[in-house]
PDB file of N, CA and C in Angstrom:
ATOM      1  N   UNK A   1       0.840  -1.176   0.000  1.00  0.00           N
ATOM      2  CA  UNK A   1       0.000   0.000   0.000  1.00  0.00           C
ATOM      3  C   UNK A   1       0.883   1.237   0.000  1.00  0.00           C
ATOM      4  N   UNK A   2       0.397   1.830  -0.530  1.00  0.00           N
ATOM      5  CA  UNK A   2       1.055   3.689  -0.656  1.00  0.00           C
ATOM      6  C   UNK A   2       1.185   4.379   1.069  1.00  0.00           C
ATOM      7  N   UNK A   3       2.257   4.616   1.068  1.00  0.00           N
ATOM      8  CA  UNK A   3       2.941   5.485   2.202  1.00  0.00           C
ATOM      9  C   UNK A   3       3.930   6.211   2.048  1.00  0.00           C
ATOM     10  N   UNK A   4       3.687   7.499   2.993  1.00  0.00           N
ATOM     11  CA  UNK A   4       4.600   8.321   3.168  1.00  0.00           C
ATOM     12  C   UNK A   4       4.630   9.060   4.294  1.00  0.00           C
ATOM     13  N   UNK A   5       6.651   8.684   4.485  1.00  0.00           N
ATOM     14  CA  UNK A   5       6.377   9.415   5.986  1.00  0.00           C
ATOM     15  C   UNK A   5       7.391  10.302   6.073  1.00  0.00           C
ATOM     16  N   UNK A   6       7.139  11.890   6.395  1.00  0.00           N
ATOM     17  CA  UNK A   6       7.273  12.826   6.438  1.00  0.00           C
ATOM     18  C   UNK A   6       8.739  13.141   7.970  1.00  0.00           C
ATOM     19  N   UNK A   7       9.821  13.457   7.598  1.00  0.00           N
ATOM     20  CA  UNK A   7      10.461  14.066   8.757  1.00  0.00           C
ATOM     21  C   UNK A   7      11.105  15.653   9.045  1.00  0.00           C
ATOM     22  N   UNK A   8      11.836  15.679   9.577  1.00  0.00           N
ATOM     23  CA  UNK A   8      12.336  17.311   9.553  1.00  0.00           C
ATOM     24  C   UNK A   8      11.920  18.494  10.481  1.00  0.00           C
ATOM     25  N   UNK A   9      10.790  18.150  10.804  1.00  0.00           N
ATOM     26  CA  UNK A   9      10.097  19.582  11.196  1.00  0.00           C
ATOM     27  C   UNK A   9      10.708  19.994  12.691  1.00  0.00           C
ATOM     28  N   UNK A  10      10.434  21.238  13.317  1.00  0.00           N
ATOM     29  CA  UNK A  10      10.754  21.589  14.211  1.00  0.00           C
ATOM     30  C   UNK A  10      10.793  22.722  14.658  1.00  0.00           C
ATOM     31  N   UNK A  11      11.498  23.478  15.593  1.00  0.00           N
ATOM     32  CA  UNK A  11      11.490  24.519  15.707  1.00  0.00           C
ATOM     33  C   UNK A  11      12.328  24.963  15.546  1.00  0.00           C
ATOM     34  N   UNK A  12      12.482  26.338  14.941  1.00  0.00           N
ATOM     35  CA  UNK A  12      13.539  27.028  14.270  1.00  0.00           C
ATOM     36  C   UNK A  12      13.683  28.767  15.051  1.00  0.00           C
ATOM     37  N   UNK A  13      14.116  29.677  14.960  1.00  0.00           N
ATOM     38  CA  UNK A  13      14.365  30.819  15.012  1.00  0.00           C
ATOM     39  C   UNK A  13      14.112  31.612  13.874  1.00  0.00           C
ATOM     40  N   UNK A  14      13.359  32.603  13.402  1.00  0.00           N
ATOM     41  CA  UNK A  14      13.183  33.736  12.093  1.00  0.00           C
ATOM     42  C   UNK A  14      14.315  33.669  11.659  1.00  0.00           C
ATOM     43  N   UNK A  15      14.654  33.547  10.000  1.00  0.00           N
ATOM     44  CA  UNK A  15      15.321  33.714   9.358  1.00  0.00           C
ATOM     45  C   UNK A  15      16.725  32.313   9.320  1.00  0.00           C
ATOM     46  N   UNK A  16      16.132  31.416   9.889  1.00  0.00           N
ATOM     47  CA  UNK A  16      16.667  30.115  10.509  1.00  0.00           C
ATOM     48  C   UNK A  16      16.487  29.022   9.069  1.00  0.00           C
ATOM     49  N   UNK A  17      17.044  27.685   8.722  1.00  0.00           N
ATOM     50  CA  UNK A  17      16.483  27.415   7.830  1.00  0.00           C
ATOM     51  C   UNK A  17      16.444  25.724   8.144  1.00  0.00           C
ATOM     52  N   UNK A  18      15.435  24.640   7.608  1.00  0.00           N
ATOM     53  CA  UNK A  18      15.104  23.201   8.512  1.00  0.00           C
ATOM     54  C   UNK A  18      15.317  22.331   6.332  1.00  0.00           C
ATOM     55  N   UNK A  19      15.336  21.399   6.691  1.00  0.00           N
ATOM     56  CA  UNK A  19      14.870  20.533   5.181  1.00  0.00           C
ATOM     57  C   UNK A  19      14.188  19.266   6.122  1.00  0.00           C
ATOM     58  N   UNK A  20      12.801  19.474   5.134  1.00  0.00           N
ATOM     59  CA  UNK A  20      12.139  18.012   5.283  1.00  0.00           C
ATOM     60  C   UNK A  20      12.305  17.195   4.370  1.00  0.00           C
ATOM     61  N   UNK A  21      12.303  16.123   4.813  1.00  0.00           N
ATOM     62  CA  UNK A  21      12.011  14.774   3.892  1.00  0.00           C
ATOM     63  C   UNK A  21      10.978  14.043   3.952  1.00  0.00           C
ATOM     64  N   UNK A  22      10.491  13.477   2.961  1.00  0.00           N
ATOM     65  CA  UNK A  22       9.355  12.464   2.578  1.00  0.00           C
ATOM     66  C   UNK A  22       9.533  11.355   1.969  1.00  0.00           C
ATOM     67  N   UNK A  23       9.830  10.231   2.729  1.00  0.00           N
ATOM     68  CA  UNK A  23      10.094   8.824   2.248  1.00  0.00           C
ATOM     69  C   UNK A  23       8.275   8.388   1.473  1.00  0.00           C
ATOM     70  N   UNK A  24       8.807   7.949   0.231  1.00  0.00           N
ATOM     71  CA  UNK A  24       7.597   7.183  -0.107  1.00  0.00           C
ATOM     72  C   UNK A  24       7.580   5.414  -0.143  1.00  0.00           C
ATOM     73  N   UNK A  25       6.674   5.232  -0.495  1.00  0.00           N
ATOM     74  CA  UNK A  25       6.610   3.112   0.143  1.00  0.00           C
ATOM     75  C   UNK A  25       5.626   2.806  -0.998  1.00  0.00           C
ATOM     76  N   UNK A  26       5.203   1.492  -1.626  1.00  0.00           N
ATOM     77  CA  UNK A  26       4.675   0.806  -2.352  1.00  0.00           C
ATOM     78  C   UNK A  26       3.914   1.602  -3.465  1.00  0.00           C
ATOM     79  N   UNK A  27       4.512   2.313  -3.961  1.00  0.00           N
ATOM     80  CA  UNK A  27       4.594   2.732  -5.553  1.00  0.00           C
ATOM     81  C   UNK A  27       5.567   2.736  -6.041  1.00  0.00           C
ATOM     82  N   UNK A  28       5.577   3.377  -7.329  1.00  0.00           N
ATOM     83  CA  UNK A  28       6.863   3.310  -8.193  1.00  0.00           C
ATOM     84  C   UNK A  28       7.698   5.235  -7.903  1.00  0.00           C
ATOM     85  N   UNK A  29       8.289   5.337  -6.852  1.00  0.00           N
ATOM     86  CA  UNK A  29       8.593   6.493  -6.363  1.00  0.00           C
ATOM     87  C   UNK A  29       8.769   7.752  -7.700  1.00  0.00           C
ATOM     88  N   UNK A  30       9.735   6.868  -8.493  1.00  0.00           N
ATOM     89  CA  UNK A  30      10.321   7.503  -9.678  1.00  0.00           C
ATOM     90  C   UNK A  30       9.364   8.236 -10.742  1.00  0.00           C
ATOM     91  N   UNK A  31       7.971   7.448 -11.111  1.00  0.00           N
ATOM     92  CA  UNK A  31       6.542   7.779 -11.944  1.00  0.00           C
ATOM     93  C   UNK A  31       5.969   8.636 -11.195  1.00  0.00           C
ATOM     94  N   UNK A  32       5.746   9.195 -10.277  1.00  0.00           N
ATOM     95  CA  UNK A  32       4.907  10.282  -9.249  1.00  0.00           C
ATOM     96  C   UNK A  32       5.147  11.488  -8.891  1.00  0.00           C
ATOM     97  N   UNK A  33       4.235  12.382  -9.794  1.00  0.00           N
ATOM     98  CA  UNK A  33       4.541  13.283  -9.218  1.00  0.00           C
ATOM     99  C   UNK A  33       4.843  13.832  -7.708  1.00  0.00           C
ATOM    100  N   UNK A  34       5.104  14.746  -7.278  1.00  0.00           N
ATOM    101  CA  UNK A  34       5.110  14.713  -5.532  1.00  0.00           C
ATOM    102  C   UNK A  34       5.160  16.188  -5.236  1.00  0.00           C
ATOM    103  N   UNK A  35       4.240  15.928  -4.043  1.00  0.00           N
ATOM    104  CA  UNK A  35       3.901  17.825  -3.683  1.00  0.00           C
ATOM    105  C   UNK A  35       4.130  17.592  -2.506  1.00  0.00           C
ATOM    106  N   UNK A  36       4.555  19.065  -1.910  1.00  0.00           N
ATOM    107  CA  UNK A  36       4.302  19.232  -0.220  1.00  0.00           C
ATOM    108  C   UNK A  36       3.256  20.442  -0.197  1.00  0.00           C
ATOM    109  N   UNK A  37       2.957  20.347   1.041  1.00  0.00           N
ATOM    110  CA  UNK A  37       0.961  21.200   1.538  1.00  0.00           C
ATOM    111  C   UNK A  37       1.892  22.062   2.805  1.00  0.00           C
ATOM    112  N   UNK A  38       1.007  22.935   3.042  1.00  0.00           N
ATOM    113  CA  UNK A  38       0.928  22.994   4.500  1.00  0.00           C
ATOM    114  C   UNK A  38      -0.455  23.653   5.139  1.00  0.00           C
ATOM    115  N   UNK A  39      -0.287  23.389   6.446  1.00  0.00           N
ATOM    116  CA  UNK A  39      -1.243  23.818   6.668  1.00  0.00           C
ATOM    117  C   UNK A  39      -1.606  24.587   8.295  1.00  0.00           C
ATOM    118  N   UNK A  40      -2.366  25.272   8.375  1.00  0.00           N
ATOM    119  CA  UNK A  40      -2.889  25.891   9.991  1.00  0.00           C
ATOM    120  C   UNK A  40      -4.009  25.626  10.694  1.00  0.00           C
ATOM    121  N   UNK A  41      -4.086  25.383  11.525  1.00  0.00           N
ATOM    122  CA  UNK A  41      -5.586  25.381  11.735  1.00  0.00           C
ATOM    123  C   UNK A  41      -6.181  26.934  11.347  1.00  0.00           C
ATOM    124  N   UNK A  42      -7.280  26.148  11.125  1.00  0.00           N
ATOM    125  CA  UNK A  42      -8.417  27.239  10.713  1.00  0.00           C
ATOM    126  C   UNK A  42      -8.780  27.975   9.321  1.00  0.00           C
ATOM    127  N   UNK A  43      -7.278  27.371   8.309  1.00  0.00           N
ATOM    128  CA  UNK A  43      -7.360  27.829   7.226  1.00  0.00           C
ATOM    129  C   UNK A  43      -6.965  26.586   6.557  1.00  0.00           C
ATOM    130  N   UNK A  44      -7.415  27.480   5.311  1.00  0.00           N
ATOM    131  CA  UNK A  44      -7.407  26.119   4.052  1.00  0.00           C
ATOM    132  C   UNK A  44      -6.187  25.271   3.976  1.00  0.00           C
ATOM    133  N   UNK A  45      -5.374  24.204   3.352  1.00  0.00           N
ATOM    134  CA  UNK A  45      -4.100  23.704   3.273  1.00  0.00           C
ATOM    135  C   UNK A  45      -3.472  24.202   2.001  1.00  0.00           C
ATOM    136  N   UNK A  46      -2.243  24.885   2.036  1.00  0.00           N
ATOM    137  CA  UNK A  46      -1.943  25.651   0.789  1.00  0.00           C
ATOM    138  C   UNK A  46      -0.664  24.835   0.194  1.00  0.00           C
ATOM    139  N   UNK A  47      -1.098  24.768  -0.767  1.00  0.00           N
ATOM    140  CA  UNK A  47       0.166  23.565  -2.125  1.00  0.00           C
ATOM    141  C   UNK A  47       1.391  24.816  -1.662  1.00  0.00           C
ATOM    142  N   UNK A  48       2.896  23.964  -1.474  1.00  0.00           N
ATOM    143  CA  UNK A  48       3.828  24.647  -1.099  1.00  0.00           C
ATOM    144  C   UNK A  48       5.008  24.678  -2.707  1.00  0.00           C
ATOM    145  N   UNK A  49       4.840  23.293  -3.089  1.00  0.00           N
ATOM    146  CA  UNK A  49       5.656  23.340  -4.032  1.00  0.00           C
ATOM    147  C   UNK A  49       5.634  21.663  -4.420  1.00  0.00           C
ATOM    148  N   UNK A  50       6.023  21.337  -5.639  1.00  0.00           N
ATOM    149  CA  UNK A  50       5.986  20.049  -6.504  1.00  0.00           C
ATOM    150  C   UNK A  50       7.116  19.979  -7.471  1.00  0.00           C
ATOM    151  N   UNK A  51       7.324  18.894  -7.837  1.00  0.00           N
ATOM    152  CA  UNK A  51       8.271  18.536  -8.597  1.00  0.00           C
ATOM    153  C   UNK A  51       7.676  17.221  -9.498  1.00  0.00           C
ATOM    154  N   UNK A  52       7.720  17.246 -10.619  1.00  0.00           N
ATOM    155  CA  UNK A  52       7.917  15.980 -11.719  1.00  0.00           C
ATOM    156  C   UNK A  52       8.421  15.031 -11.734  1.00  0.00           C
ATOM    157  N   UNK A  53       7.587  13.994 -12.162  1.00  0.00           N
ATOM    158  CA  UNK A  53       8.174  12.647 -12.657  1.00  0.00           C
ATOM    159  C   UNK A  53       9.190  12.637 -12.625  1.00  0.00           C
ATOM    160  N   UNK A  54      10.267  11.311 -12.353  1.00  0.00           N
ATOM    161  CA  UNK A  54      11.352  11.533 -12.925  1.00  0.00           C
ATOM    162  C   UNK A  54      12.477  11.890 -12.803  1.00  0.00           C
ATOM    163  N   UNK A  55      13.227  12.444 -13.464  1.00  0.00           N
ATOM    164  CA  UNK A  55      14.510  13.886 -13.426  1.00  0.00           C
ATOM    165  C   UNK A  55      14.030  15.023 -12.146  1.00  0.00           C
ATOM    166  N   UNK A  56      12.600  15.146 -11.746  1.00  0.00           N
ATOM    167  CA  UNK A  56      12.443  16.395 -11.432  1.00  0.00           C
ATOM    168  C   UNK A  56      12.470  17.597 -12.181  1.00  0.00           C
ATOM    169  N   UNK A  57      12.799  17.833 -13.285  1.00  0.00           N
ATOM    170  CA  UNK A  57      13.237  18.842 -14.403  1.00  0.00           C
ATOM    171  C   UNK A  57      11.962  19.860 -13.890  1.00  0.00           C
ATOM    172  N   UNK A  58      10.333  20.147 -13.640  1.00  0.00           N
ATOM    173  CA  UNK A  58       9.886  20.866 -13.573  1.00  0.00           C
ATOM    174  C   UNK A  58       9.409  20.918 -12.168  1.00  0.00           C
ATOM    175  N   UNK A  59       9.551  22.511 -11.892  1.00  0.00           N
ATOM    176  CA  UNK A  59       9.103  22.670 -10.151  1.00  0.00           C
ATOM    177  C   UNK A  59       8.621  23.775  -9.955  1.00  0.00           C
ATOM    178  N   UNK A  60       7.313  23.864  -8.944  1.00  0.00           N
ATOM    179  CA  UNK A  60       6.798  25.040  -9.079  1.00  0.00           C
ATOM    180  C   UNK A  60       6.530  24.963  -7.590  1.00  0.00           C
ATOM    181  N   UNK A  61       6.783  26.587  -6.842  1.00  0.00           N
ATOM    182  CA  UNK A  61       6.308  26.889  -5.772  1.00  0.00           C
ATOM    183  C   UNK A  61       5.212  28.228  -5.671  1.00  0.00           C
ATOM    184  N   UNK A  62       4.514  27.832  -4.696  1.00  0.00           N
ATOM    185  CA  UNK A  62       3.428  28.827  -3.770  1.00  0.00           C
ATOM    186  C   UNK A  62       4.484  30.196  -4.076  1.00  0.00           C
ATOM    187  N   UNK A  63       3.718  31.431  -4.252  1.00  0.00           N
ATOM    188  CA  UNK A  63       4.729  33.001  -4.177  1.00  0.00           C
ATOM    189  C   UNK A  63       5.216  33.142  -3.213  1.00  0.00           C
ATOM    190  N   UNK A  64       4.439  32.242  -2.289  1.00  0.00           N
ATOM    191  CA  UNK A  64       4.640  32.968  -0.790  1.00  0.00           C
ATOM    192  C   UNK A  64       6.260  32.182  -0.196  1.00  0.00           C
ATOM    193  N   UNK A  65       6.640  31.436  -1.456  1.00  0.00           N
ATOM    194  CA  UNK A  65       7.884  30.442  -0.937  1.00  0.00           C
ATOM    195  C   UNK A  65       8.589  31.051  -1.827  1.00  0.00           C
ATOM    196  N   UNK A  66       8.469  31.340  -2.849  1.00  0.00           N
ATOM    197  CA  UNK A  66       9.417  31.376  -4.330  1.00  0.00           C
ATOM    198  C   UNK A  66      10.932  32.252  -3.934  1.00  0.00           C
ATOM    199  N   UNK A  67      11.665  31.417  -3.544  1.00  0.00           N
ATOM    200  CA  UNK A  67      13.113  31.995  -3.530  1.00  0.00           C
ATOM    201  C   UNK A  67      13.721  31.695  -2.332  1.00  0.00           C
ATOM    202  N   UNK A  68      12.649  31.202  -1.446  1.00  0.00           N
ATOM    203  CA  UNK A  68      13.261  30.669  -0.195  1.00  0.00           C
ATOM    204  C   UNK A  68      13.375  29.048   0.073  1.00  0.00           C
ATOM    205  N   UNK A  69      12.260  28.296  -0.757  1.00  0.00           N
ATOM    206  CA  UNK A  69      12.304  27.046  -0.480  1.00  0.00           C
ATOM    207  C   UNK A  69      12.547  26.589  -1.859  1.00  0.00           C
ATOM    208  N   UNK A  70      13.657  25.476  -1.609  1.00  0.00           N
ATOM    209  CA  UNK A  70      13.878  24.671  -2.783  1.00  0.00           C
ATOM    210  C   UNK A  70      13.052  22.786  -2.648  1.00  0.00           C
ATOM    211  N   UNK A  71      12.485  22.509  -3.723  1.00  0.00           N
ATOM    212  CA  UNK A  71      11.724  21.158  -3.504  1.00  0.00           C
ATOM    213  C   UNK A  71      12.819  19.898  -4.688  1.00  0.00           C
ATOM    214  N   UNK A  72      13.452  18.940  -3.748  1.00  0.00           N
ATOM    215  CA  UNK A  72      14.705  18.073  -4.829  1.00  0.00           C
ATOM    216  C   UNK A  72      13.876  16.967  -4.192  1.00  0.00           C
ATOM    217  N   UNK A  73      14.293  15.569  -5.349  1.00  0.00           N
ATOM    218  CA  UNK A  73      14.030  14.634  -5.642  1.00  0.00           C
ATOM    219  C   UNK A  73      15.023  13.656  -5.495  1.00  0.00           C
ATOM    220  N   UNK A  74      14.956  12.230  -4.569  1.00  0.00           N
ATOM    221  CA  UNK A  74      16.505  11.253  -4.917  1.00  0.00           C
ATOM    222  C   UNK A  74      15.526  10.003  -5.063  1.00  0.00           C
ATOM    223  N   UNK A  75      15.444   9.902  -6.161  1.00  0.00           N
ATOM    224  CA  UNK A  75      14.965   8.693  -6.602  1.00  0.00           C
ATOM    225  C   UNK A  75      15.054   7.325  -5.868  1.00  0.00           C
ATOM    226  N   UNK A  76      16.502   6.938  -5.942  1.00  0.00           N
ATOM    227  CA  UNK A  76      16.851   5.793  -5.784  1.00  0.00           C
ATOM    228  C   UNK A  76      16.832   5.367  -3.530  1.00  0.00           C
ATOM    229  N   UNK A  77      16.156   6.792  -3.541  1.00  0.00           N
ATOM    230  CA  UNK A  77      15.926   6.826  -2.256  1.00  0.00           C
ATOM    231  C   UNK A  77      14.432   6.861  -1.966  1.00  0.00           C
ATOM    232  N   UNK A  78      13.868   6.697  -2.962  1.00  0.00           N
ATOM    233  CA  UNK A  78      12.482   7.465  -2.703  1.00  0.00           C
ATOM    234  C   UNK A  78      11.716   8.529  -2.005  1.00  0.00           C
ATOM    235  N   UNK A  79      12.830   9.337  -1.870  1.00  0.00           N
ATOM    236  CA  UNK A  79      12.701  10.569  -1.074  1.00  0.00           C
ATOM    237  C   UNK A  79      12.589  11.698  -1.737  1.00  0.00           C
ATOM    238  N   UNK A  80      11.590  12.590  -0.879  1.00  0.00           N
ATOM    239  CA  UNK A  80      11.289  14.254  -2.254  1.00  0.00           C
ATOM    240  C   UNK A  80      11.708  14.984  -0.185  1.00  0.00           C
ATOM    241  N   UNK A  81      12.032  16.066  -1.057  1.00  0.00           N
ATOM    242  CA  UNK A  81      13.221  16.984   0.052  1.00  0.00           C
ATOM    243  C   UNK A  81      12.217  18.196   0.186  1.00  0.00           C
ATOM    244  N   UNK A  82      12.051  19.796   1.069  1.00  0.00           N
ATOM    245  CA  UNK A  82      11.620  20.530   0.843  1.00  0.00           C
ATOM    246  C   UNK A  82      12.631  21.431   2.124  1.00  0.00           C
ATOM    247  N   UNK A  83      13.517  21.536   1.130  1.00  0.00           N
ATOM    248  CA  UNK A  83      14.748  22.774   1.615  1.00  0.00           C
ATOM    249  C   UNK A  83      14.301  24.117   2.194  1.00  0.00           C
ATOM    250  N   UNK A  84      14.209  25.092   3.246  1.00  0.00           N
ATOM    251  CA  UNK A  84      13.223  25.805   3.775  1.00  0.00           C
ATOM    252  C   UNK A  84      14.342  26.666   4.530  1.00  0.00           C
ATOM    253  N   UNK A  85      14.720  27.768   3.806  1.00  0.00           N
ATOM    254  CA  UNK A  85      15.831  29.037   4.075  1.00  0.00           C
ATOM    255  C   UNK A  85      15.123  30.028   4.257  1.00  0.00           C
ATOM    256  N   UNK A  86      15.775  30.952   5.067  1.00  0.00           N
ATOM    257  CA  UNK A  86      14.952  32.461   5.911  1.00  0.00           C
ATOM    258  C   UNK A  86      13.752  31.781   6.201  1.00  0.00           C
ATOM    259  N   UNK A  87      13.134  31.291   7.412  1.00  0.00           N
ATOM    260  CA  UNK A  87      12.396  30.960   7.384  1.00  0.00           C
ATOM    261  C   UNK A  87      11.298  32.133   7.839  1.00  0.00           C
ATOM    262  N   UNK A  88      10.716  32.359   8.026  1.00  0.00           N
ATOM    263  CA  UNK A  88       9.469  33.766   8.705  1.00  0.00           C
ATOM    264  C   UNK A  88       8.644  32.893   9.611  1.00  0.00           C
ATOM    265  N   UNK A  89       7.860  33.437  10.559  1.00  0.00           N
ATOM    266  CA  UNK A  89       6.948  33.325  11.752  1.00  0.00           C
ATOM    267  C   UNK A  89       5.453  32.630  10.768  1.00  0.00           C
ATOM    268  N   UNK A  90       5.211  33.250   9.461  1.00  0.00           N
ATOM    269  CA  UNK A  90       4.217  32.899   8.474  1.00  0.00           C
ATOM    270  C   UNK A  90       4.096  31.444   8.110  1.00  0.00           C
ATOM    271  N   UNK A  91       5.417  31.106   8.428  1.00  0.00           N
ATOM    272  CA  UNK A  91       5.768  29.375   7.798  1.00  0.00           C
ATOM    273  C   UNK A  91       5.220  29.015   8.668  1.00  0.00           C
ATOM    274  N   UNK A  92       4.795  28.968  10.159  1.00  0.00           N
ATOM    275  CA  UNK A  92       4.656  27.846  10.664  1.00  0.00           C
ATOM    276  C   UNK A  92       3.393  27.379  10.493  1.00  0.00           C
ATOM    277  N   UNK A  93       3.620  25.868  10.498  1.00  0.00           N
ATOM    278  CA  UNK A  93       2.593  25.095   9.881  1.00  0.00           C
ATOM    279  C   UNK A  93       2.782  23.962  10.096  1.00  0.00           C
ATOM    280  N   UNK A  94       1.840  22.803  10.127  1.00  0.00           N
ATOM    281  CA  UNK A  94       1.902  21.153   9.395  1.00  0.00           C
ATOM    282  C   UNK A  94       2.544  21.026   8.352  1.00  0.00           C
ATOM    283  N   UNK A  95       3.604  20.653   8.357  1.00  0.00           N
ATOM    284  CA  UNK A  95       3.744  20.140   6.391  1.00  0.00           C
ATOM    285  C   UNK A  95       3.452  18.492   6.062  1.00  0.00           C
ATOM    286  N   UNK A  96       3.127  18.492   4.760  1.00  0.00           N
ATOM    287  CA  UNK A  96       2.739  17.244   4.462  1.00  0.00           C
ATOM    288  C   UNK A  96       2.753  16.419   3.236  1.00  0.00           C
ATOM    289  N   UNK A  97       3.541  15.696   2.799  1.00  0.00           N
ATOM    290  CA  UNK A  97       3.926  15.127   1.102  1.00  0.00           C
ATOM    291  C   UNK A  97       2.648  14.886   0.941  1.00  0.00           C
ATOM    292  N   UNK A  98       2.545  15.074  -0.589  1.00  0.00           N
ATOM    293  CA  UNK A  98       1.169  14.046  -1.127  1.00  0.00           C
ATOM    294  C   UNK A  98       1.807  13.124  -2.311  1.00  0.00           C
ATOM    295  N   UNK A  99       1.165  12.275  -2.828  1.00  0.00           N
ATOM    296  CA  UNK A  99       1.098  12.006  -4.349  1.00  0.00           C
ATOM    297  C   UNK A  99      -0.112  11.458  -4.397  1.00  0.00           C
ATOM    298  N   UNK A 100      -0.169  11.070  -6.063  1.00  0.00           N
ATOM    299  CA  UNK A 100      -1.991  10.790  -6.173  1.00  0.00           C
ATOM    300  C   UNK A 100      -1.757   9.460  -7.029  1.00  0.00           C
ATOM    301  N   UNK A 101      -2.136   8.387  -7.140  1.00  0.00           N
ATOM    302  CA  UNK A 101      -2.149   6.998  -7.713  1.00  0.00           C
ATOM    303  C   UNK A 101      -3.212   6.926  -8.559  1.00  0.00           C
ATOM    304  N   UNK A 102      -3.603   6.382  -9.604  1.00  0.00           N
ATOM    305  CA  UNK A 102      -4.855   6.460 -10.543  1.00  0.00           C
ATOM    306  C   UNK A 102      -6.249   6.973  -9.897  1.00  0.00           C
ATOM    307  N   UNK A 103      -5.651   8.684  -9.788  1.00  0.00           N
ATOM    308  CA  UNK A 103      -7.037   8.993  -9.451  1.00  0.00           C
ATOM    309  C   UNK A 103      -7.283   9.454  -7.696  1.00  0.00           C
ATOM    310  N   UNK A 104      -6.304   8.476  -7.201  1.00  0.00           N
ATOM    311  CA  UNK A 104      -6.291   8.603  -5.740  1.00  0.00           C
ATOM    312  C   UNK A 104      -5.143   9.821  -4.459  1.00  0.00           C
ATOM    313  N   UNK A 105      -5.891  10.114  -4.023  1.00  0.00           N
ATOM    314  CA  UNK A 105      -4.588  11.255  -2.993  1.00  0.00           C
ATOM    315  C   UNK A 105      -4.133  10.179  -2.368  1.00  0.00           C
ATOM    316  N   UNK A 106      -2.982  10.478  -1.561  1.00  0.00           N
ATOM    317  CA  UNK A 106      -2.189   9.876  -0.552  1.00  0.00           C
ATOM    318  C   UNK A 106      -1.634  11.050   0.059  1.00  0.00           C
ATOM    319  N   UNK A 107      -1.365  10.849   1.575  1.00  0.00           N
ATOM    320  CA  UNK A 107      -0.655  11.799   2.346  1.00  0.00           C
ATOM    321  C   UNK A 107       0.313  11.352   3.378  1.00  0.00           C
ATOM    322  N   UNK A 108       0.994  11.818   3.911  1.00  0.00           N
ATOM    323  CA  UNK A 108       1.861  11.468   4.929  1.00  0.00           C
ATOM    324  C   UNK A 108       1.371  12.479   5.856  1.00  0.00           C
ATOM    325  N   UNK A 109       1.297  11.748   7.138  1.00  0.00           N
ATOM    326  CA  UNK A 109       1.211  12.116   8.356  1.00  0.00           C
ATOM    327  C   UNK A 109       1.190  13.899   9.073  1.00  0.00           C
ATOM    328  N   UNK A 110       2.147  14.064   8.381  1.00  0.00           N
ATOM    329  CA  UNK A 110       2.817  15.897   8.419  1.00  0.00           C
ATOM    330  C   UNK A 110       3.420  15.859   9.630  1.00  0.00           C
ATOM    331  N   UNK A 111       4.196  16.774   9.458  1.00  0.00           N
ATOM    332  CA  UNK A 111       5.586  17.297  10.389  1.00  0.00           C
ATOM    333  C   UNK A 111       5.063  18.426  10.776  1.00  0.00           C
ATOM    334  N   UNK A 112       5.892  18.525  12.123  1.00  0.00           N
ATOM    335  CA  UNK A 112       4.957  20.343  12.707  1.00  0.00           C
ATOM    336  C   UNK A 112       6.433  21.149  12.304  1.00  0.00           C
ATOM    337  N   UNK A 113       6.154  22.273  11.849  1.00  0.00           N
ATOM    338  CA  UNK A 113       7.099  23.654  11.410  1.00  0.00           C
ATOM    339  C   UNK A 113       6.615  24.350  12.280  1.00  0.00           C
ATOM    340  N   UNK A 114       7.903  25.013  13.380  1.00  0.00           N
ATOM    341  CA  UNK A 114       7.335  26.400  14.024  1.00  0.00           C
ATOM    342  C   UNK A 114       8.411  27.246  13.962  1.00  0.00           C
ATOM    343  N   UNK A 115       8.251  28.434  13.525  1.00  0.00           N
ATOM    344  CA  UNK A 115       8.925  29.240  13.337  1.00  0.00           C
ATOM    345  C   UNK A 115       8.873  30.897  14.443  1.00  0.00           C
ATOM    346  N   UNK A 116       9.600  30.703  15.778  1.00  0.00           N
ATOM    347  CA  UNK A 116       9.287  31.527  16.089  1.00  0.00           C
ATOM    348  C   UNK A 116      10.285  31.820  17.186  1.00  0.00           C
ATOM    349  N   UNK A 117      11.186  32.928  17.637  1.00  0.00           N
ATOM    350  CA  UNK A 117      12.311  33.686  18.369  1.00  0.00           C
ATOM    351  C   UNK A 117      11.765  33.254  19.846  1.00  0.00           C
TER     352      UNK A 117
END
């Protein structure tokens, strides 16, 4: 069955920087796309950033990340990364891998991010 389990999170200091990882389990790691979420209570869960099949060759992040978080891929590890520099008080959150199987979500557990002096 499809799993993923999420590590990294923690507490950090403003302008501090953490990398999570997301081990995936019984798919083909390499064919899947892969996103990380995050989320707060009380508000919606916002797509943080994704990466492609594959090579990884295409990656797109949330504005609210673009230049601070990098999202890498190691295949042969089945692991998708979400690199997280200057961090701000705004980041803190749940984070949480997804991928989707014919049709289907999958999630990992989520890691707590707190970002705060």
């Amino acid at each position: 069955q499809v799993r993923l389990v999420e590590s990294g999170g923690g507490l950090v200091e403003p302008g501090g920087s953490l990398r999570l990882s997301c081990v995936g389990s019984g798919f083909p790691f390499n064919q899947n796309v892969m996103y990380w979420y995050r989320q707060v209570p009380g508000k919606e869960r916002e797509r943080v950033a994704q990466i492609s099949n594959s090579g990884g060759r295409y990656k797109d992040y949330a504005n609210s990340v673009q230049g601070r978080f990098a999202i890498s891929r190691d295949n042969a590890k089945n692991t998708v990364y979400l690199q997280m520099n200057n961090l701000k008080p705004e980041d803190t959150a749940v984070y949480s891998c997804k991928t989707t199987r014919f049709g289907v979500e999958y999630w990992g557990q989520g890691t707590q991010v707190t970002v705060s002096s």
